[in-house]
Each structure stands twice: as structure tokens, then as C-alpha cells.
C-alpha atoms as a PDB file:
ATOM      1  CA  UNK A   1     -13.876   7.463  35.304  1.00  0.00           C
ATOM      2  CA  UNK A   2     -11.907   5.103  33.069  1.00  0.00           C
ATOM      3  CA  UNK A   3     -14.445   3.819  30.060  1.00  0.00           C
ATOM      4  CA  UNK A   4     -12.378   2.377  27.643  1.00  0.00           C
ATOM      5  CA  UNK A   5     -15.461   1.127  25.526  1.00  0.00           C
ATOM      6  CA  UNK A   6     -16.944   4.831  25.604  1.00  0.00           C
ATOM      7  CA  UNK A   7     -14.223   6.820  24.748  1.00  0.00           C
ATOM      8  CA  UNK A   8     -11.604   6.245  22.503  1.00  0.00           C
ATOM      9  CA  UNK A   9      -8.612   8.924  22.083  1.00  0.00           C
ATOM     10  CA  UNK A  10      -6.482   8.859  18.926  1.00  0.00           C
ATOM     11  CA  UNK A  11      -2.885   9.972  18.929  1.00  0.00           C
ATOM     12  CA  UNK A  12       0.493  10.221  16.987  1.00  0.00           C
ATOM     13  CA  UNK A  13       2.321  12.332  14.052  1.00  0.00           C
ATOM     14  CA  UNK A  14       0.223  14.060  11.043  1.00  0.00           C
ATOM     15  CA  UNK A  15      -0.825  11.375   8.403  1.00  0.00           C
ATOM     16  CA  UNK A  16      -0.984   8.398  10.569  1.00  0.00           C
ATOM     17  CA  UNK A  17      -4.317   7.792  10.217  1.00  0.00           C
ATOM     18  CA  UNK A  18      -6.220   9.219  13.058  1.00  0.00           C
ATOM     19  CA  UNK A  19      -9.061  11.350  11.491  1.00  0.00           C
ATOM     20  CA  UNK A  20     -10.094   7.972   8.758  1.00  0.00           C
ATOM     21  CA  UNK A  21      -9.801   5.737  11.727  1.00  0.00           C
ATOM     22  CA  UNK A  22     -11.763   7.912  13.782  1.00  0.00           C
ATOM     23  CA  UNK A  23     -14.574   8.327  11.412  1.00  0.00           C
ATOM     24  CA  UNK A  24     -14.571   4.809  10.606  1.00  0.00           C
ATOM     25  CA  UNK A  25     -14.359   3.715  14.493  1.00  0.00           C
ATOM     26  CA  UNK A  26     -16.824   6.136  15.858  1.00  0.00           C
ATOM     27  CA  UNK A  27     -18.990   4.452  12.856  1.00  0.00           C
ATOM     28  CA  UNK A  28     -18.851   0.632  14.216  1.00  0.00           C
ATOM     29  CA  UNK A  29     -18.987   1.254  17.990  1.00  0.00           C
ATOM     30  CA  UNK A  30     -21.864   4.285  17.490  1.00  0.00           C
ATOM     31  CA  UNK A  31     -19.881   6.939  18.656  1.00  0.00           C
ATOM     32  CA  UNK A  32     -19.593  10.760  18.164  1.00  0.00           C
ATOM     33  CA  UNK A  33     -16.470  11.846  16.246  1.00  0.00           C
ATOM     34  CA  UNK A  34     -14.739  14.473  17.681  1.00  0.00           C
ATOM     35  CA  UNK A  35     -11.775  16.393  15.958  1.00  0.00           C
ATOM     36  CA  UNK A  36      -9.960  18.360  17.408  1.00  0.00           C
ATOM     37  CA  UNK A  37      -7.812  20.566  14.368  1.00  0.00           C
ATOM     38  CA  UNK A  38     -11.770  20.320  12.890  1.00  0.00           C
ATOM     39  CA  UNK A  39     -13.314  21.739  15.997  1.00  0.00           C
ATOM     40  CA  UNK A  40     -10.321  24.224  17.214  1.00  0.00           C
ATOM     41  CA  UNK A  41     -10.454  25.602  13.757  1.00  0.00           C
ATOM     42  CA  UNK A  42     -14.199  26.676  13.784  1.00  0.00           C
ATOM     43  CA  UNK A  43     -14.054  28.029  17.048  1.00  0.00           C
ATOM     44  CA  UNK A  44     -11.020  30.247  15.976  1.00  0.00           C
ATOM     45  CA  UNK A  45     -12.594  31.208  13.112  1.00  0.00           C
ATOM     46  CA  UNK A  46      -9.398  30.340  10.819  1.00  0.00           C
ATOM     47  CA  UNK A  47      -6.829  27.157   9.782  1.00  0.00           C
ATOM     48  CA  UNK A  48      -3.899  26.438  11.282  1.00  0.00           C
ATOM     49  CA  UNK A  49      -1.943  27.971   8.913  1.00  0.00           C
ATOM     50  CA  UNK A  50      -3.718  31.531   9.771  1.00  0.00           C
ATOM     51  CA  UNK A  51      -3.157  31.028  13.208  1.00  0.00           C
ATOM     52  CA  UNK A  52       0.356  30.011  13.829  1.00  0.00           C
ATOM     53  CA  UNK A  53       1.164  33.142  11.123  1.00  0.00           C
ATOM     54  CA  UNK A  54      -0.665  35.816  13.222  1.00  0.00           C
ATOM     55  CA  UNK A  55      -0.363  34.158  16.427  1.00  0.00           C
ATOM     56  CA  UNK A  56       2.501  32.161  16.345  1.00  0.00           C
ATOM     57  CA  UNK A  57       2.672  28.634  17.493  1.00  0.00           C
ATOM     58  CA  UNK A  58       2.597  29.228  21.551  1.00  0.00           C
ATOM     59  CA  UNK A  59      -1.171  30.831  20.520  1.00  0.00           C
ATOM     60  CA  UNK A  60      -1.939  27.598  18.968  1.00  0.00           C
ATOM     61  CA  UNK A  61      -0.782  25.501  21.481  1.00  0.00           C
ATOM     62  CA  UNK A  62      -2.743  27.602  24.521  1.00  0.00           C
ATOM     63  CA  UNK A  63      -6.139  26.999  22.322  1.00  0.00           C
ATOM     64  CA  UNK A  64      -5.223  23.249  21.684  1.00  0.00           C
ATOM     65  CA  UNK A  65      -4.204  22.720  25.399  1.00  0.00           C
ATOM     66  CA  UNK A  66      -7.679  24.504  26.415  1.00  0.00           C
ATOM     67  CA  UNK A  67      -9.705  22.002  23.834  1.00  0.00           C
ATOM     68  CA  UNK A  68      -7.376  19.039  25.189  1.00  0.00           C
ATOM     69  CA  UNK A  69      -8.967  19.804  28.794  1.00  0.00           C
ATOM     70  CA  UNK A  70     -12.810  19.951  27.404  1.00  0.00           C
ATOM     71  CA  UNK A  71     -12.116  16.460  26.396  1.00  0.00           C
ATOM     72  CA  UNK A  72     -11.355  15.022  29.964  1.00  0.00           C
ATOM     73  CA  UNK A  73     -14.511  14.676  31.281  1.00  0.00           C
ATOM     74  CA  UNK A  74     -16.321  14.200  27.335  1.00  0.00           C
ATOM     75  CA  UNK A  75     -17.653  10.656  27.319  1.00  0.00           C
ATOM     76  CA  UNK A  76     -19.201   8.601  24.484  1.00  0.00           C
ATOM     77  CA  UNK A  77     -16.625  10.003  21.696  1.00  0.00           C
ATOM     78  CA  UNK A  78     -13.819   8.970  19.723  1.00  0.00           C
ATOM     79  CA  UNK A  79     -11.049  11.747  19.991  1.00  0.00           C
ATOM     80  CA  UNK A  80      -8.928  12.553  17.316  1.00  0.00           C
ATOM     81  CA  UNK A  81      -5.846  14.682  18.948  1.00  0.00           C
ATOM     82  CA  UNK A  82      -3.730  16.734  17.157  1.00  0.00           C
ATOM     83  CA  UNK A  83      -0.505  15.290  16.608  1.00  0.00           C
ATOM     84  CA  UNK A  84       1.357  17.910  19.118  1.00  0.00           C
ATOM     85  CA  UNK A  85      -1.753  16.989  21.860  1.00  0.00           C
ATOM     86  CA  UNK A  86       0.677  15.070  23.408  1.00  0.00           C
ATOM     87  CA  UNK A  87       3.282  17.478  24.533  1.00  0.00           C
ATOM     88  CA  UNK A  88       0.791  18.836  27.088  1.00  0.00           C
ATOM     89  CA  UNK A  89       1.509  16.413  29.418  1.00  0.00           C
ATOM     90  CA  UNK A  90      -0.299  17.546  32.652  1.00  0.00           C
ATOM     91  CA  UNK A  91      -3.792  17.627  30.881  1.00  0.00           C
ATOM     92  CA  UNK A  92      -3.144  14.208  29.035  1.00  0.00           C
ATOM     93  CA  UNK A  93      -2.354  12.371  31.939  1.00  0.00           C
ATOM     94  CA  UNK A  94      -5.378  13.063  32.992  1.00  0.00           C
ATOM     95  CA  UNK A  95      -7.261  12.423  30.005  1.00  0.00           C
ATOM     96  CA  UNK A  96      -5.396   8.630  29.627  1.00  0.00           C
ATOM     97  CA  UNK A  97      -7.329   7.884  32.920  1.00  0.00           C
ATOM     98  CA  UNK A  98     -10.592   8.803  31.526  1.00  0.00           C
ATOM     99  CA  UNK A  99     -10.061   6.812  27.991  1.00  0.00           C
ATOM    100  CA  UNK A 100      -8.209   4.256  26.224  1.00  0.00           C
ATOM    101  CA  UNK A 101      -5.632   6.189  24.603  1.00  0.00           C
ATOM    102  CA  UNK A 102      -4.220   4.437  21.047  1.00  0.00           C
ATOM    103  CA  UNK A 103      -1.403   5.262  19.304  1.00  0.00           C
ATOM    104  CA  UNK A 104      -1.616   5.353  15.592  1.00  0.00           C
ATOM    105  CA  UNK A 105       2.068   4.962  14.511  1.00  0.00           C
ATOM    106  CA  UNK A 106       3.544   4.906  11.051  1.00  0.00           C
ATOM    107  CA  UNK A 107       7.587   4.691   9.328  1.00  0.00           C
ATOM    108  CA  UNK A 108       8.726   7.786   8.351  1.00  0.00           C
ATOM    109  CA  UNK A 109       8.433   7.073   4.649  1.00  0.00           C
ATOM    110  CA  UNK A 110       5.279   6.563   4.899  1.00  0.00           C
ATOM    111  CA  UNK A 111       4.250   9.524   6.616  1.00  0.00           C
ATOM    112  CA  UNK A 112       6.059  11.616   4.134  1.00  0.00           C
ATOM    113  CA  UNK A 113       4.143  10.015   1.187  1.00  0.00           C
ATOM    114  CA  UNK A 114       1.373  10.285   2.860  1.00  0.00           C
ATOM    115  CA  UNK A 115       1.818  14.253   3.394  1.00  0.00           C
ATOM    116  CA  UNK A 116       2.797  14.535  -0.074  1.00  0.00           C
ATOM    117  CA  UNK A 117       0.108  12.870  -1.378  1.00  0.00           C
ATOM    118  CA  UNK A 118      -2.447  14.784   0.221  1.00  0.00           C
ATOM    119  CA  UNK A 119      -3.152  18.430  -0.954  1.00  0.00           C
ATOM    120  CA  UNK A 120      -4.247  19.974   1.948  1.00  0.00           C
ATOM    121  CA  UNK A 121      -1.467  18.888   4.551  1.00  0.00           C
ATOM    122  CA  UNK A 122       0.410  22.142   3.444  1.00  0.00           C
ATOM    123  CA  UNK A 123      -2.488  24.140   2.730  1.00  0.00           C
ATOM    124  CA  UNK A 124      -3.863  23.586   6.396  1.00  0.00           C
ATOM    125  CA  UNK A 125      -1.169  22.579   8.652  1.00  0.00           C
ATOM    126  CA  UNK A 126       1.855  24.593   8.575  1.00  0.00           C
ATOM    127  CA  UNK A 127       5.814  23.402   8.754  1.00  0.00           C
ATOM    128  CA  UNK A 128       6.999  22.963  11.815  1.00  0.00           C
ATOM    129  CA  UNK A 129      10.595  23.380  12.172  1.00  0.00           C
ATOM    130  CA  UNK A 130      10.799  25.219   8.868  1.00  0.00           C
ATOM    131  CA  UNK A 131      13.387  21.903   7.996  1.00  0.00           C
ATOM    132  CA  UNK A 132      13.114  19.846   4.723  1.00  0.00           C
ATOM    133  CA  UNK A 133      10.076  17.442   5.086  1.00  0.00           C
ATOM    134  CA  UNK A 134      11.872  13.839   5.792  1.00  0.00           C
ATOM    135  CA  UNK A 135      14.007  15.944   8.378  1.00  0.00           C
ATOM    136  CA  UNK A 136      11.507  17.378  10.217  1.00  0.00           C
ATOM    137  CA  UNK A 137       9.360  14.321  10.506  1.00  0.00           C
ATOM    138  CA  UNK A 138      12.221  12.874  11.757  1.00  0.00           C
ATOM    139  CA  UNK A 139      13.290  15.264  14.153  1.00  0.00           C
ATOM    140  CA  UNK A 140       9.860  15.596  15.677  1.00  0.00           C
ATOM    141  CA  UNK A 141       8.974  11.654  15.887  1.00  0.00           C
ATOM    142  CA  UNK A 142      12.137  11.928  17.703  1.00  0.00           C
ATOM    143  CA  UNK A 143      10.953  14.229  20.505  1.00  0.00           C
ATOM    144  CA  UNK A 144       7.252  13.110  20.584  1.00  0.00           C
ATOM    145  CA  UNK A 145       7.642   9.257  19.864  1.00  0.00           C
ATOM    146  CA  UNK A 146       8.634   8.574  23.630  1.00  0.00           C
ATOM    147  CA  UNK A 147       5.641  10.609  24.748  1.00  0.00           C
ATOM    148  CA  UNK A 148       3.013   8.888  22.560  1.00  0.00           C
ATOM    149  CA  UNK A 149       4.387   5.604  23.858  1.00  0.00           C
ATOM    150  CA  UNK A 150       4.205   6.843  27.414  1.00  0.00           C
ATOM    151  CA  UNK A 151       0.790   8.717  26.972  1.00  0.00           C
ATOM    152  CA  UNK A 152      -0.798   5.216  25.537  1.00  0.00           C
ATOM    153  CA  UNK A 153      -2.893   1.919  25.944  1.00  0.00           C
ATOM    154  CA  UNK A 154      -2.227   0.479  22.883  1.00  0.00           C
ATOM    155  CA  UNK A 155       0.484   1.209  19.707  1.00  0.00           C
ATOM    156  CA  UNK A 156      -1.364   0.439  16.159  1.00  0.00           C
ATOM    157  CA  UNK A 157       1.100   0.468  13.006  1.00  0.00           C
ATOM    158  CA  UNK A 158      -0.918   2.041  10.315  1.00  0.00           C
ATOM    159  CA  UNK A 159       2.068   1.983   7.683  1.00  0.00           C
ATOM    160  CA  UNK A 160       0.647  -1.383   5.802  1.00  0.00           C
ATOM    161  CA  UNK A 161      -3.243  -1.197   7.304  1.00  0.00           C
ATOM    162  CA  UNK A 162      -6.616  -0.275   5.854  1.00  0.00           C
ATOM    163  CA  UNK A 163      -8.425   1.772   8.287  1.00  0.00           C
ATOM    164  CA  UNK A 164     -10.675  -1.328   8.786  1.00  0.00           C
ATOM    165  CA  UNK A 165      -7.601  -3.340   9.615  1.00  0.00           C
ATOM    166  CA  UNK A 166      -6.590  -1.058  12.364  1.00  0.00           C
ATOM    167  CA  UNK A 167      -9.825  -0.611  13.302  1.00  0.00           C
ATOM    168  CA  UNK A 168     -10.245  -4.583  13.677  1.00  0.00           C
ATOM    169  CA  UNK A 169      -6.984  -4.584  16.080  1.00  0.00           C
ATOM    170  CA  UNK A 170      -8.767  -1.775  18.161  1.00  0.00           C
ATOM    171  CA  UNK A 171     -12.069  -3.525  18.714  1.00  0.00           C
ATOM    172  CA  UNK A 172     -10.277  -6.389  19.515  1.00  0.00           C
ATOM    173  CA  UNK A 173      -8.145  -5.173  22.164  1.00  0.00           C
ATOM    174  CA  UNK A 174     -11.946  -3.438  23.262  1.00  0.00           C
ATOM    175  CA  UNK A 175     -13.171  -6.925  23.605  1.00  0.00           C
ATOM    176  CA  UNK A 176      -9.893  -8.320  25.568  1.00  0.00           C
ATOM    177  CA  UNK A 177     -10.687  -8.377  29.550  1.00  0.00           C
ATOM    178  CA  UNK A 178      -7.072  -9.411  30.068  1.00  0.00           C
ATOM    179  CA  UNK A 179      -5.672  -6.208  28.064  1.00  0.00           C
ATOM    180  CA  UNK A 180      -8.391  -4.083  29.645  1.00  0.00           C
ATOM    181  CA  UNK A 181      -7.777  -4.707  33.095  1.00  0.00           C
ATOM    182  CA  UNK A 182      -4.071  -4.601  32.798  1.00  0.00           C
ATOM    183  CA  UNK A 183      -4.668  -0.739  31.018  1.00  0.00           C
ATOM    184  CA  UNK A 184      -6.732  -0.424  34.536  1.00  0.00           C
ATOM    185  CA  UNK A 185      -3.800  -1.689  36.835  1.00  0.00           C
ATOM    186  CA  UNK A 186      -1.915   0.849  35.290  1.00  0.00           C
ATOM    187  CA  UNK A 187      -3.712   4.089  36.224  1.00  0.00           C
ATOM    188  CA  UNK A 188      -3.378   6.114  39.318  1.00  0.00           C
ATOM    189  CA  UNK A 189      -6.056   4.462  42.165  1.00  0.00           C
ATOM    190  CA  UNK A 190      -7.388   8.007  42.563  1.00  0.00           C
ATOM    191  CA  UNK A 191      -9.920   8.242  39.603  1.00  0.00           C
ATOM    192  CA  UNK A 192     -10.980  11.429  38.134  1.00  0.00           C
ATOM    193  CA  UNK A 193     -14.602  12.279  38.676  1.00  0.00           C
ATOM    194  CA  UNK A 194     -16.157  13.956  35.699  1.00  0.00           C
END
């Protein structure tokens, strides 16, 4: 069932915003904060890093698509996805019709800064395409941007925002029954019963 006031999923690239947003989000509309690097990681017992170098990154990906599915039917949450959530396609369709989904975007510079800046982006998430940092962010946000604007409600820029900025734009479009029931028109008239 579609309850866009309830549930709240956060998508888009690494250091866009989505776990500050969350917290702060989940804070004004008294929600739980669910993350889902945070909560795959304590399950598995290790970071990222550790998985993806004993596993490899299809291991990663099988937890992170099983976790994606446990949030289909989760209700009074706000979601924050990992930034590859998105390339499992069958399971988020079906989570954008229990949710509004929001797309925290950002420009490329400021993604990188944003990764540089913060110590334990390397230390917890590891490289991707083993590519110099501007290239791979660019490579990637050029395979995933068409999916997070496909796989979403609503498109926030965090580049120039405060968290409570981009939180402001999100409760607003919350408290827009035009918006909402347009996000409604758009979902398949079989609903999903959780």
C-alpha cells in the first residue's frame, strides 16, 4: 500500500546526503531511521570494505538485494538505500509503490569533496571501478543517474542545501495533495499488499 507520509525511501550516489537527511527527517515526521549499509553491515558481521574483498561485489549485492526486499512491506520508516540499491530494479519497483521514493542528487564536484572530506568514505566503502575518483563518480552517475530518475517521486539537489533545507522541500512536497496524487496516478493500479 502506497503511504507516502509513512515511509520515506532515500536514494542516489555516496555523499549526497541521504544518511544526515534521513536522521534529520525521520526526526521531524517521528519516524524510525533505517540504514541500510548500517544495518547490512551488522548483520554481516563486517564493513563493506571486508566484504567486497572476501566476497567480492556480486556477494554484496545478493545481501543488499535481500535487505532491499525486507524493506517492501516495512512501514513507518525513513529508508536510507545504498547508493547501488537502485540497480536492483525488480525489487525497487516494487518498493516505489509502497513509498515515496526521493532522490538526493548532487554535481560531481561536490560529491568528490564531499568523499574527500570525509575520513571514513574510503575506510568503509570501497572503490568501485578501481578508476581515479572524479572518473569513477562520473562513470557511475552515468549508468545509475537514469535509474534514480526513473526509480523516483521527487529529485532534491543537495549540492548548495543544509539538510534542513532539503528536508523543508521534502515535507513540503509531503503536504502537496496535487504532487501526491499525481505520484499515485503514476503507480501500477494493482497495489502491493504487505
Amino acid at each position: 500500500m502506497f503511504t507516502p507520509r509513512r515511509k520515506i525511501i532515500l536514494t542516489g550516489y555516496r555523499a549526497t546526503g541521504k544518511t544526515l537527511v534521513g536522521l534529520t527527517l525521520a526526526e521531524h515526521l517521528h519516524l524510525d531511521f533505517i540504514d541500510m549499509d548500517e544495518m547490512l553491515v551488522a548483520r554481516a558481521g563486517q564493513s563493506i570494505r571486508q566484504i567486497v574483498a572476501q566476497h567480492g561485489w556480486g556477494q554484496f549485492r545478493l545481501l543488499e538485494r535481500d535487505l532491499l526486499a525486507e524493506m517492501v512491506c516495512r512501514k513507518d520508516a525513513i529508508i536510507s538505500t545504498g547508493g547501488g540499491a537502485i540497480l536492483h530494479q525488480d525489487i525497487w519497483n516494487l518498493l516505489r509503490q509502497t513509498g515515496l521514493t526521493v532522490w538526493l542528487t548532487a554535481d560531481i564536484d561536490t560529491i568528490c569533496r564531499r568523499l574527500a572530506e570525509d575520513a571514513n568514505s574510503t575506510e568503509q566503502r570501497p572503490t568501485l571501478t578501481d578508476s581515479d575518483l572524479y572518473v569513477e563518480v562520473a562513470q557511475v552517475l552515468a549508468e545509475r543517474d537514469p535509474l534514480y530518475e526513473k526509480g523516483s517521486h521527487l529529485a532534491v539537489d543537495t549540492s548548495n542545501k543544509t539538510a534542513g533545507e532539503i528536508v523543508h522541500i521534502i515535507e513540503t512536497a509531503l503536504g502537496d495533495d496535487a504532487f501526491l496524487r499525481e505520484v499515485e496516478a503514476s503507480l501500477p493500479k494493482d497495489p502491493i499488499f504487505c
